[in-house]
N, C-alpha and C. Protein backbone atom coordinates (compact mmCIF):
# COMPACT_ATOMS: atom_id res chain seq x y z
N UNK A 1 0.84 -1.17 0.00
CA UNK A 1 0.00 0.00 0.00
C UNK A 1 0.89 1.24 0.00
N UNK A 2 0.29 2.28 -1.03
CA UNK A 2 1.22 3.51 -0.97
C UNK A 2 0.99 4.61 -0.17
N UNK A 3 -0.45 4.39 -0.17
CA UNK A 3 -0.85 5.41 0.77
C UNK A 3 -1.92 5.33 1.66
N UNK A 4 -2.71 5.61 2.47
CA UNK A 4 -3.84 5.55 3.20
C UNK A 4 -5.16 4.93 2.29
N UNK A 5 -5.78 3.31 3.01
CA UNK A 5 -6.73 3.44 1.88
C UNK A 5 -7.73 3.92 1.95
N UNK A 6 -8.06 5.01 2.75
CA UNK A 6 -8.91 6.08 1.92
C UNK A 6 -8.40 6.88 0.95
N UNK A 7 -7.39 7.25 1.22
CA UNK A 7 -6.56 8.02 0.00
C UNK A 7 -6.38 7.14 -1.26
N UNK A 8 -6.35 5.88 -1.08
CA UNK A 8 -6.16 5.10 -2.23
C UNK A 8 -7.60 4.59 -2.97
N UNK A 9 -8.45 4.57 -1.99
CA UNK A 9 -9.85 4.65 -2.42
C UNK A 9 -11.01 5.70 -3.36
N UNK A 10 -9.81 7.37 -2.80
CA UNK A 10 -10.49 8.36 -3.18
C UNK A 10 -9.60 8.79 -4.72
N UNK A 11 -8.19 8.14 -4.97
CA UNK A 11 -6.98 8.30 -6.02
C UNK A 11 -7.90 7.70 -7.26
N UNK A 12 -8.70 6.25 -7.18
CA UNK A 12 -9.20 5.38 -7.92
C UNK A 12 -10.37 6.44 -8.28
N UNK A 13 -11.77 6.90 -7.30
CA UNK A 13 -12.52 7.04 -8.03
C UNK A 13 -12.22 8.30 -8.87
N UNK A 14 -11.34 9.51 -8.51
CA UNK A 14 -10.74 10.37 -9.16
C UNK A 14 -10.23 9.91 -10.98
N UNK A 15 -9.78 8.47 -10.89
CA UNK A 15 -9.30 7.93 -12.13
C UNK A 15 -11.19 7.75 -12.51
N UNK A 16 -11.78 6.74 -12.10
CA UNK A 16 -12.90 6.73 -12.63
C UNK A 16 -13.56 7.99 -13.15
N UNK A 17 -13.57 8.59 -12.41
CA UNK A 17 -14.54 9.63 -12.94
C UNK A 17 -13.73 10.39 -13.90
N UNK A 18 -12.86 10.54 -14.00
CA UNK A 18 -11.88 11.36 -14.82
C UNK A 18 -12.24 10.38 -16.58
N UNK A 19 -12.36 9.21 -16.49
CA UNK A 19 -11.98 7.64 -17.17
C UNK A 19 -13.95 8.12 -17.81
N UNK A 20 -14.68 8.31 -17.25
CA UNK A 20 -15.97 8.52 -17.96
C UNK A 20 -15.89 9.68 -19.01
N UNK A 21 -15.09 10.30 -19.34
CA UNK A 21 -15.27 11.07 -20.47
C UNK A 21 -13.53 11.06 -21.36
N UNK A 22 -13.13 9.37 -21.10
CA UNK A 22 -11.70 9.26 -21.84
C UNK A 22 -12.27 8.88 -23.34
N UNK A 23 -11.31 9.11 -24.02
CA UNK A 23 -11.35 8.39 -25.93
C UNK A 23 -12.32 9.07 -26.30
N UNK A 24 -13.37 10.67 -25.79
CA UNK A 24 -14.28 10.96 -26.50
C UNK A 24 -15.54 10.00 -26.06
N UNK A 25 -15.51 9.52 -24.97
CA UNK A 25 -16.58 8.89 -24.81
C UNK A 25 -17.42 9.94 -23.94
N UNK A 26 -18.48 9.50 -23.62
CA UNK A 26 -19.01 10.33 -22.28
C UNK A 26 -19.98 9.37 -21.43
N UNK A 27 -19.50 8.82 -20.72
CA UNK A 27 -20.02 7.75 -19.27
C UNK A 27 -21.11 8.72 -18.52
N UNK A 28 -20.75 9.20 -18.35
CA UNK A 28 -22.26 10.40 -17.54
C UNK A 28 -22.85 11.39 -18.63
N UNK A 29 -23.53 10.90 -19.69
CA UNK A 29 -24.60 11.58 -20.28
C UNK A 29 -25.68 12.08 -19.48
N UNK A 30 -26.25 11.57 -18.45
CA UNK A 30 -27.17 11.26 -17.90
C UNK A 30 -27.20 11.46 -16.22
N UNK A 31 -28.98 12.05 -16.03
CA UNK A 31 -28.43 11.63 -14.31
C UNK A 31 -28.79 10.87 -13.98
N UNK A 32 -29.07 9.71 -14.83
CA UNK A 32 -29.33 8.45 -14.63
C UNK A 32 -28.02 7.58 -14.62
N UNK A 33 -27.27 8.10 -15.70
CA UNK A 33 -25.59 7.56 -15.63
C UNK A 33 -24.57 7.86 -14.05
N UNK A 34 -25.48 8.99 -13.86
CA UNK A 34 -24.19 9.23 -12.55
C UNK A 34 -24.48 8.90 -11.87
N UNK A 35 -26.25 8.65 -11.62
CA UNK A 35 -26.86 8.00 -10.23
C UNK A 35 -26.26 6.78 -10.51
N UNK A 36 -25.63 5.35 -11.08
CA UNK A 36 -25.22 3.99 -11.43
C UNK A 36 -23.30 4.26 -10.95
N UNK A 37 -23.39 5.79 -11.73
CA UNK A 37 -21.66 5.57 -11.15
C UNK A 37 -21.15 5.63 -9.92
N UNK A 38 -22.07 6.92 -9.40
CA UNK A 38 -22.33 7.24 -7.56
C UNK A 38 -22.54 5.97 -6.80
N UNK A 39 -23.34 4.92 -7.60
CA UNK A 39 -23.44 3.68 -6.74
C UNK A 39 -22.64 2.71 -7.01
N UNK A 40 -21.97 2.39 -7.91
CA UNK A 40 -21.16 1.57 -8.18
C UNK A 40 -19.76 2.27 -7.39
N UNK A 41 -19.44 3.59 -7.01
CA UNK A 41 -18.42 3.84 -6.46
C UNK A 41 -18.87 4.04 -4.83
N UNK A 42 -19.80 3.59 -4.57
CA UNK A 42 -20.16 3.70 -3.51
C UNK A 42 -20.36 5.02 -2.59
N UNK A 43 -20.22 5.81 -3.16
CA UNK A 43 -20.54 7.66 -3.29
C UNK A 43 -21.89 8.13 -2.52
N UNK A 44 -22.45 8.20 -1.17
CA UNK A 44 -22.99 8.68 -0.76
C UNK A 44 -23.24 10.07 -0.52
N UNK A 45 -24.27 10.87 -0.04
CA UNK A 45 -24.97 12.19 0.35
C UNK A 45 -25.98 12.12 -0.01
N UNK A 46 -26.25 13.42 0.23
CA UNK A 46 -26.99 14.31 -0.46
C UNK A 46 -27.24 14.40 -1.78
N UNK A 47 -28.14 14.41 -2.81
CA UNK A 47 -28.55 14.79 -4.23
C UNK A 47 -29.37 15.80 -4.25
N UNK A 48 -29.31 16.47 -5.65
CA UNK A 48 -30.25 16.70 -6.30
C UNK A 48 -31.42 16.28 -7.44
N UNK A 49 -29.89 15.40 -8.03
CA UNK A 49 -30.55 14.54 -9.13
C UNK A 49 -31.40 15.20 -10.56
N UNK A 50 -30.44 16.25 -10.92
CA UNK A 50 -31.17 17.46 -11.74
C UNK A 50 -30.14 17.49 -12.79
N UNK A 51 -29.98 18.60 -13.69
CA UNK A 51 -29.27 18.26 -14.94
C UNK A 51 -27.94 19.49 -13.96
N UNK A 52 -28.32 20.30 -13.36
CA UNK A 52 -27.39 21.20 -12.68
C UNK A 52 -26.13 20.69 -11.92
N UNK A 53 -26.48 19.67 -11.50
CA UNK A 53 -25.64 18.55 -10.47
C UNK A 53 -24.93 17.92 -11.28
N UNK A 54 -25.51 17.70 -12.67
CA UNK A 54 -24.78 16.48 -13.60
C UNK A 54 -23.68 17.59 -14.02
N UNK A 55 -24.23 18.77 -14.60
CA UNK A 55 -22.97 19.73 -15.15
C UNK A 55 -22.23 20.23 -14.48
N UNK A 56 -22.54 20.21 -12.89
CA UNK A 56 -21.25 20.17 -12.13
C UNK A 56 -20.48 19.54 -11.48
N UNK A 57 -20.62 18.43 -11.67
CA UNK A 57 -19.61 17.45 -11.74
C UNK A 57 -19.22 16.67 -13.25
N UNK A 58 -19.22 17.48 -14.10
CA UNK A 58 -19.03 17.32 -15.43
C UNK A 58 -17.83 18.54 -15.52
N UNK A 59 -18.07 19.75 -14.82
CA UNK A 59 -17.03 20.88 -14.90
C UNK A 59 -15.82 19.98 -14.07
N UNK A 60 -16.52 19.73 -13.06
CA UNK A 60 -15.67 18.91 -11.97
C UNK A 60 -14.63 17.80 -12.26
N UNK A 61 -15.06 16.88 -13.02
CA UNK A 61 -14.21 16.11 -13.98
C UNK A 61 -13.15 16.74 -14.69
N UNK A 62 -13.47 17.88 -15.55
CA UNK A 62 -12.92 18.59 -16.57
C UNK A 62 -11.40 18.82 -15.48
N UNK A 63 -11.90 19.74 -14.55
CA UNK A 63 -10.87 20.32 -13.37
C UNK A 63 -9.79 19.18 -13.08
N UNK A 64 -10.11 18.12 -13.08
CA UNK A 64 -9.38 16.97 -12.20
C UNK A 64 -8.96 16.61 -13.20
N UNK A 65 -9.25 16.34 -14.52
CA UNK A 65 -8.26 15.73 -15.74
C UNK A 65 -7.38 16.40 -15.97
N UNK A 66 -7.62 18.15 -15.56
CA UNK A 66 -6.23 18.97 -15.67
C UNK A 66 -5.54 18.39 -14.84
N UNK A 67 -5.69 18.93 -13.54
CA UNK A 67 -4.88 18.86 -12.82
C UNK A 67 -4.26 17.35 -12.34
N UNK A 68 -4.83 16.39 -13.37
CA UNK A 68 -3.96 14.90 -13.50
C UNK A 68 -2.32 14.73 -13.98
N UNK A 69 -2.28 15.42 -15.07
CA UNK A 69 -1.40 16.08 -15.72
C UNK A 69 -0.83 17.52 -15.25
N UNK A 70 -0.88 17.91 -14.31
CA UNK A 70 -0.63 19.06 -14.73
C UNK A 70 1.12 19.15 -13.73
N UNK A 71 1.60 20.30 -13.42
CA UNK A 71 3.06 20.00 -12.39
C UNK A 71 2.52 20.34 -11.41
N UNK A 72 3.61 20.50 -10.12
CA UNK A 72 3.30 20.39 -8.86
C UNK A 72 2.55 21.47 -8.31
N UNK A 73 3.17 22.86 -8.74
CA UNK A 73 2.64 24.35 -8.22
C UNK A 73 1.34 23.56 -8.94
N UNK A 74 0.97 23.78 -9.92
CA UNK A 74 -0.25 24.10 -10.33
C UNK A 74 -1.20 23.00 -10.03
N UNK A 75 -1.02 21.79 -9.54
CA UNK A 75 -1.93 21.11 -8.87
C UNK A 75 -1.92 21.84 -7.31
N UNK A 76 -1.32 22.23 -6.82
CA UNK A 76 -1.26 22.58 -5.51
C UNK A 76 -2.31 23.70 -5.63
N UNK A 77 -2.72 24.61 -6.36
CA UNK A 77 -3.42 25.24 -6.44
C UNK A 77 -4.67 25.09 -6.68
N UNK A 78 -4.89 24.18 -7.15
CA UNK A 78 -6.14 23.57 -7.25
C UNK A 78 -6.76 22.85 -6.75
N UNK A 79 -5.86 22.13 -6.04
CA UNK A 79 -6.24 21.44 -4.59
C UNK A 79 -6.85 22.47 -3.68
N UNK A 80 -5.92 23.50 -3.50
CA UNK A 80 -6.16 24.32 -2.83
C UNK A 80 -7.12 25.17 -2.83
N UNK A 81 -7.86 25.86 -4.22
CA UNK A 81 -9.00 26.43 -4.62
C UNK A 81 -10.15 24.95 -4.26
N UNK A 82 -10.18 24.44 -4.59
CA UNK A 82 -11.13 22.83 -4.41
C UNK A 82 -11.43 22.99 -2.98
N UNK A 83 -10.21 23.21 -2.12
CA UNK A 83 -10.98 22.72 -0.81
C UNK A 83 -11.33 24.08 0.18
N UNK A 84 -10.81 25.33 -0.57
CA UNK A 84 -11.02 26.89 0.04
C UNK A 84 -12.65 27.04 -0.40
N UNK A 85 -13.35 26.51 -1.74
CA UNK A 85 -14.55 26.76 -2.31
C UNK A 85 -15.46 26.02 -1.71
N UNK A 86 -15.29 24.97 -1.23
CA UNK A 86 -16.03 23.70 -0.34
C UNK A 86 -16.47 24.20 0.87
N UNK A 87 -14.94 24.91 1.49
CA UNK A 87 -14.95 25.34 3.08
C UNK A 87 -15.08 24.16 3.81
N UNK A 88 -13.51 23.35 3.05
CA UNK A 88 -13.22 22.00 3.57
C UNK A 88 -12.83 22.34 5.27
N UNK A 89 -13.30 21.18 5.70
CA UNK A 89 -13.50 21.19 7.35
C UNK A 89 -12.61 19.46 7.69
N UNK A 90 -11.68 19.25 7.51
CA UNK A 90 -11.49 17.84 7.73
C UNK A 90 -11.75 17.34 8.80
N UNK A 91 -12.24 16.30 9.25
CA UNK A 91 -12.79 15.24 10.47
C UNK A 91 -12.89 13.84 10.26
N UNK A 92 -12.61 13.07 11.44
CA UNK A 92 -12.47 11.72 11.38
C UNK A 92 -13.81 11.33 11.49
N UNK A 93 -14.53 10.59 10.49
CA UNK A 93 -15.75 10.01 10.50
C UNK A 93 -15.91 8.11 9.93
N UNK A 94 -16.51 7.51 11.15
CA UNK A 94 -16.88 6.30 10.39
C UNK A 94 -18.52 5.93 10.14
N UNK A 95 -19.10 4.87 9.04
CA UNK A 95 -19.94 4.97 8.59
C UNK A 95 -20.24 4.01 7.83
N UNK A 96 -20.92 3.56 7.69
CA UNK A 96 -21.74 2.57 6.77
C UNK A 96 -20.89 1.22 6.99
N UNK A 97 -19.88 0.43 5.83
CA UNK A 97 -19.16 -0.19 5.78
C UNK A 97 -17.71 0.06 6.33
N UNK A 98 -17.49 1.24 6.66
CA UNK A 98 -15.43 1.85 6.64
C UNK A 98 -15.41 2.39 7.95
N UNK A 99 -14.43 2.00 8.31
CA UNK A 99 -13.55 2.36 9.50
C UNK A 99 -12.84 3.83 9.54
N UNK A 100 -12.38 4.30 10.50
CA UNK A 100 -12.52 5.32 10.13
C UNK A 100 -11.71 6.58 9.51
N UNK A 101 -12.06 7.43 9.16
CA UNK A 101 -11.62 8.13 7.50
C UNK A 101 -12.07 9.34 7.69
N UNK A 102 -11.44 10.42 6.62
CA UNK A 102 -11.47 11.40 6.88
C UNK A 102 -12.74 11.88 5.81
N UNK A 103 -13.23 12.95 6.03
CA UNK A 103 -14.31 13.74 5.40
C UNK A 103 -13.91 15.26 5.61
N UNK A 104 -14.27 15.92 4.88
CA UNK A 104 -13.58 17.52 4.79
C UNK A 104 -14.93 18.20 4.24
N UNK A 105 -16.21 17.84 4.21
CA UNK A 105 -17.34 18.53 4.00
C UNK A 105 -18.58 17.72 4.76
N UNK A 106 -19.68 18.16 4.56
CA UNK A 106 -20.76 17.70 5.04
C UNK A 106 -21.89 16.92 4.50
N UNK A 107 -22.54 15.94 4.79
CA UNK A 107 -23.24 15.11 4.42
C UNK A 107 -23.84 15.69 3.12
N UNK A 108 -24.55 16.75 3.80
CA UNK A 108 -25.66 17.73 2.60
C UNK A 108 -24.45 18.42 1.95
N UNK A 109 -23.56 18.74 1.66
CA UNK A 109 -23.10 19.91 0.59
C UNK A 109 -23.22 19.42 -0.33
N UNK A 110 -23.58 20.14 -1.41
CA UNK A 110 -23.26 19.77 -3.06
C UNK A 110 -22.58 18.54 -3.29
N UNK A 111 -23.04 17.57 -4.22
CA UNK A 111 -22.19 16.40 -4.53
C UNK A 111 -21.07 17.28 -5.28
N UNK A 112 -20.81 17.62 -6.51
CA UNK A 112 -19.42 18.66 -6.63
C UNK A 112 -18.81 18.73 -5.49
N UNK A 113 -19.28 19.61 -4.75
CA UNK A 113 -18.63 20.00 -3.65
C UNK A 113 -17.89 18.15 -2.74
N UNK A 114 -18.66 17.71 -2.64
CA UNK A 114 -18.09 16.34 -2.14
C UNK A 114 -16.67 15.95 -2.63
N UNK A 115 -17.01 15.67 -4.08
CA UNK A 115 -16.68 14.60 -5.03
C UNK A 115 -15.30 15.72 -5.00
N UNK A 116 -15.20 17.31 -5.18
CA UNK A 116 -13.99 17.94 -5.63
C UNK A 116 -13.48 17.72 -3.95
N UNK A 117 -13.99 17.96 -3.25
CA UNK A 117 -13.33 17.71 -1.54
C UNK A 117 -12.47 16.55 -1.59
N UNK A 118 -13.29 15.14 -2.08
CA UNK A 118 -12.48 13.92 -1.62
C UNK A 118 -11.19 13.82 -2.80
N UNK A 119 -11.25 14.17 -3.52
CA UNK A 119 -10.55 14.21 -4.69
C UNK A 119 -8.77 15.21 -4.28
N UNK A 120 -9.82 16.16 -3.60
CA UNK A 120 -8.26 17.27 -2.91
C UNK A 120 -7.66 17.03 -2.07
N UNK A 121 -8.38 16.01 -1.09
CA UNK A 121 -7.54 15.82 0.21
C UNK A 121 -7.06 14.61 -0.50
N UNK A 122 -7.01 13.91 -1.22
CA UNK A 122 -6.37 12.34 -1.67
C UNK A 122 -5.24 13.25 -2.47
N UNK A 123 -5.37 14.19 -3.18
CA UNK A 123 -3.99 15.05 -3.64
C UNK A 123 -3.12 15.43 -3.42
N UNK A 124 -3.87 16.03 -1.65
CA UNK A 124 -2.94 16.30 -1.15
C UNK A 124 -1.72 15.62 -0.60
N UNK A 125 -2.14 14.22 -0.04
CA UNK A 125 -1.14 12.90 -0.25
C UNK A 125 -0.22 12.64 -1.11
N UNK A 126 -1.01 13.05 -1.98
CA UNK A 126 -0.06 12.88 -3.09
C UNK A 126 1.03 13.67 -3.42
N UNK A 127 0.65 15.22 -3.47
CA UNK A 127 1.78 15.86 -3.27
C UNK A 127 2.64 15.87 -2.42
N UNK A 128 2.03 16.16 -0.92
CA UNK A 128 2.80 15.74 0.30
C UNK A 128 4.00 14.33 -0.12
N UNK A 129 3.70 13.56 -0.46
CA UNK A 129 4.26 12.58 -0.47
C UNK A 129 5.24 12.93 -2.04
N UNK A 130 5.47 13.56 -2.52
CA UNK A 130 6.24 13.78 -3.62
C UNK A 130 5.94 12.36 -4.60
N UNK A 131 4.63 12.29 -5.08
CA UNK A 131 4.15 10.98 -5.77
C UNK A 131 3.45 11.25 -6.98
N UNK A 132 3.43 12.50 -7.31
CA UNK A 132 2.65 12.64 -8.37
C UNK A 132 3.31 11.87 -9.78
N UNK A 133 4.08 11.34 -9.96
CA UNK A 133 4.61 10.90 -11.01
C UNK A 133 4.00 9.37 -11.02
N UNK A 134 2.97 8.92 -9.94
CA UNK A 134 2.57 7.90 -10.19
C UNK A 134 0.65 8.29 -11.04
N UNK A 135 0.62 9.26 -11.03
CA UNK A 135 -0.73 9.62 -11.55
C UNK A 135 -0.26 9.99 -13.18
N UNK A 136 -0.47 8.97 -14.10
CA UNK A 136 -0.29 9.24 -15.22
C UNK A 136 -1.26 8.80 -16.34
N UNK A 137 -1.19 8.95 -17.61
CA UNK A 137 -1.89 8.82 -18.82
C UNK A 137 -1.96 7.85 -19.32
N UNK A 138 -2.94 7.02 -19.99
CA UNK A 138 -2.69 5.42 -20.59
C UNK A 138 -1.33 6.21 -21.62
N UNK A 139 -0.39 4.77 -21.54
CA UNK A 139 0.90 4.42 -22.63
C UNK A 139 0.65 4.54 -24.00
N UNK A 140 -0.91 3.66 -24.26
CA UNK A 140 -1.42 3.56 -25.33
C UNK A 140 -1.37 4.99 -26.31
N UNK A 141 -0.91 4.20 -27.60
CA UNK A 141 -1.01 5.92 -28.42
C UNK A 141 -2.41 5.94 -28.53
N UNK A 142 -3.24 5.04 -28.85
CA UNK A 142 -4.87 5.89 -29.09
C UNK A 142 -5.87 5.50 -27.68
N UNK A 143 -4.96 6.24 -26.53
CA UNK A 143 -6.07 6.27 -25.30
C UNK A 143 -5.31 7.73 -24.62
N UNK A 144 -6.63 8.17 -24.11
CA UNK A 144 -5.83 9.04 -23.25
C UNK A 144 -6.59 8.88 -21.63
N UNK A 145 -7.08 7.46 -21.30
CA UNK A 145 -7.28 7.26 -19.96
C UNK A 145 -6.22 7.73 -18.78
N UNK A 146 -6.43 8.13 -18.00
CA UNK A 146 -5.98 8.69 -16.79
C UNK A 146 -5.68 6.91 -15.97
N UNK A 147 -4.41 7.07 -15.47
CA UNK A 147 -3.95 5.85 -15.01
C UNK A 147 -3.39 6.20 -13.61
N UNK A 148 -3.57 5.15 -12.43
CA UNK A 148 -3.06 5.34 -11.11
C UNK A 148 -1.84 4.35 -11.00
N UNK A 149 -0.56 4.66 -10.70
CA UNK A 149 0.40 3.54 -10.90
C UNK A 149 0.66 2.99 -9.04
N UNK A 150 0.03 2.57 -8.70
CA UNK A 150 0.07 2.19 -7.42
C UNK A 150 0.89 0.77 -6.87
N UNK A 151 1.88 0.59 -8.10
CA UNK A 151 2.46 -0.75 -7.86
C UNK A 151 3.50 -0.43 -7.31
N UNK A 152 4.15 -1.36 -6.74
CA UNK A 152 5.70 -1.29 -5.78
C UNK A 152 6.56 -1.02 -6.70
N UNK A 153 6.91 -1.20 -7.96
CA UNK A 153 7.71 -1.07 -9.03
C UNK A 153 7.92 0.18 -10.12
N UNK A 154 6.34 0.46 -9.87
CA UNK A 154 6.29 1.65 -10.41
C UNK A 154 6.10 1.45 -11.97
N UNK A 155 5.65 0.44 -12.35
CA UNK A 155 5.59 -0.36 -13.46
C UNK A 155 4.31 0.03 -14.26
N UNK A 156 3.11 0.19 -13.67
CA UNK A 156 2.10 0.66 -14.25
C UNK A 156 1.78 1.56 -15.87
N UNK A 157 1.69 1.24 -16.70
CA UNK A 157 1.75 2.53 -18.04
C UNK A 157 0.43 2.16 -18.71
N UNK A 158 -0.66 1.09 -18.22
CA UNK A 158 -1.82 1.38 -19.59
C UNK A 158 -2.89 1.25 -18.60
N UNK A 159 -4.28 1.70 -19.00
CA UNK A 159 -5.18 2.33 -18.09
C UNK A 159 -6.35 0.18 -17.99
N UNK A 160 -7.06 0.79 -17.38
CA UNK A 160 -7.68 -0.75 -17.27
C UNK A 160 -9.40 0.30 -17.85
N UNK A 161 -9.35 1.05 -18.89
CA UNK A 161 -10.98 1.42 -19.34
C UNK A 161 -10.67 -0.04 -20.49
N UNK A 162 -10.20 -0.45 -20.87
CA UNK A 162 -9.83 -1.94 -22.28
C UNK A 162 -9.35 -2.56 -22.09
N UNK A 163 -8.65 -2.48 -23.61
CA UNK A 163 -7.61 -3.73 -23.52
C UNK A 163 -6.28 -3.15 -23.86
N UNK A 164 -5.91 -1.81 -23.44
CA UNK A 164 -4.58 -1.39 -24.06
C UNK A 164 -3.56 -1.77 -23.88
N UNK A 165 -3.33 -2.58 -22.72
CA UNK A 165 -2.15 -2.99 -21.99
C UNK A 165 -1.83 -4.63 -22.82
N UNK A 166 -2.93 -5.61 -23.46
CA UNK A 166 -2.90 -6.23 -23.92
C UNK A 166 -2.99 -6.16 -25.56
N UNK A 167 -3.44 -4.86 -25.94
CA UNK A 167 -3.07 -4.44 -27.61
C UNK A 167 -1.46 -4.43 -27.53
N UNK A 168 -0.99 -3.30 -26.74
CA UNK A 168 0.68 -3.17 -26.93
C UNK A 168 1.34 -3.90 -27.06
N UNK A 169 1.01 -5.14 -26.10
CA UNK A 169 2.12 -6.37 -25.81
C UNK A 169 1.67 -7.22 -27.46
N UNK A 170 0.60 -7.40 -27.51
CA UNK A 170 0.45 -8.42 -29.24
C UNK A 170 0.95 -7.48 -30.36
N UNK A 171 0.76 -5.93 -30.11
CA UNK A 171 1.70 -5.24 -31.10
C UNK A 171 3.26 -5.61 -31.22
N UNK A 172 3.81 -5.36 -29.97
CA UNK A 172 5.08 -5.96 -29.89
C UNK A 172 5.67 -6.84 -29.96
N UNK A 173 4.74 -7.93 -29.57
CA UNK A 173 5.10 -9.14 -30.37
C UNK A 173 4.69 -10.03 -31.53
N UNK A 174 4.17 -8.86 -32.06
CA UNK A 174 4.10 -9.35 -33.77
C UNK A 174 5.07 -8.51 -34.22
N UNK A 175 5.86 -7.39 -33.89
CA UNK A 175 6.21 -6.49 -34.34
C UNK A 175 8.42 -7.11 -34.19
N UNK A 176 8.14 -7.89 -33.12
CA UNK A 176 9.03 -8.86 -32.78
C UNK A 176 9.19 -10.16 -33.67
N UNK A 177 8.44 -10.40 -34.28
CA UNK A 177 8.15 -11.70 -34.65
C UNK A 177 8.38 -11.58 -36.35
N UNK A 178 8.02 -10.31 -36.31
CA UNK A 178 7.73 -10.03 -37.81
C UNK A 178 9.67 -9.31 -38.70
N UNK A 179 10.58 -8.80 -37.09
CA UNK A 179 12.15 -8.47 -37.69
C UNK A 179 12.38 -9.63 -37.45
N UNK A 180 12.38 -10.87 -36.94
CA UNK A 180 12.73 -12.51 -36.83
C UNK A 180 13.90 -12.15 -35.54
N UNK A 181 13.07 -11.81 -34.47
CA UNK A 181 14.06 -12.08 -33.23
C UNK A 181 13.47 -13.34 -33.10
């Protein structure tokens, strides 16, 4: 483990949600799509369940795919705007299934507001920890999934939205096969 698994819990859905609008796709058309993603990531609060909520956590996404990529100052700043706009409050809370973990907003605030909260304090780990070089881009030339490299090796380079990690390797080894190594 690299880091806290709430932090490693909140690193993933950051990739997910980032991963719903990779290759030109768009996974949350709908607030019927986000109500399935909210539950499949296990994402509790407060809703609205309106098209307002969907487009802000659609801006919200946008924000976090920057700052996936982006360098250190300038994620730090956005972490930092993320959790100054929230009027992040961090506290130890347990609940439902999890032991206990931190929360930096309130049951009822804005899902945005949630979703950019848990997203900033898992960043902040990250920076703190001088790790951002494990938050990177699928390898693949035709993906641009957002990838978490959370292995001991540091080995990680293709995203798990396919099969890119298994295109490359049959590229390479036809591509091997084909100069007669």
């Amino acid at each position: 483990m690299v880091f806290a698994p709430d932090t490693e819990l909140s690193l993933r859905f950051v990739v997910n949600l980032i991963n719903s609008a990779a290759n030109g796709e768009e996974g949350l058309a709908t607030v019927e799509d986000l109500d399935e993603f909210l539950r499949q990531e296990g994402f509790t609060g407060s809703r609205t369940h309106d098209a307002a909520e969907l487009a802000s956590v659609h801006a919200l996404r946008a924000e976090l795919a920057a700052l996936w990529t982006a360098d250190e100052d300038t994620a730090v700043a956005s972490v930092n705007r993320l959790l100054r706009e929230a009027r992040a409050l961090p506290q130890l809370l347990k609940h439902d299934q999890w032991d206990w973990h931190l929360h930096a907003t309130t049951h009822d605030a804005p899902l945005a507001d949630r979703m950019g909260t848990e997203a900033a304090m898992a960043l902040v780990d990250v920076i703190r920890s001088k790790e951002m070089d494990r938050m990177l881009v699928c390898a693949a030339d035709d993906c641009d999934a957002a990838v978490l490299d959370l292995s001991r090796n540091r080995s990680k380079r293709y995203c798990d939205t396919g099969n890119c990690a298994n295109r490359a390797h049959v590229a390479a080894y036809r591509a091997r096969r084909a100069s007669g190594e």
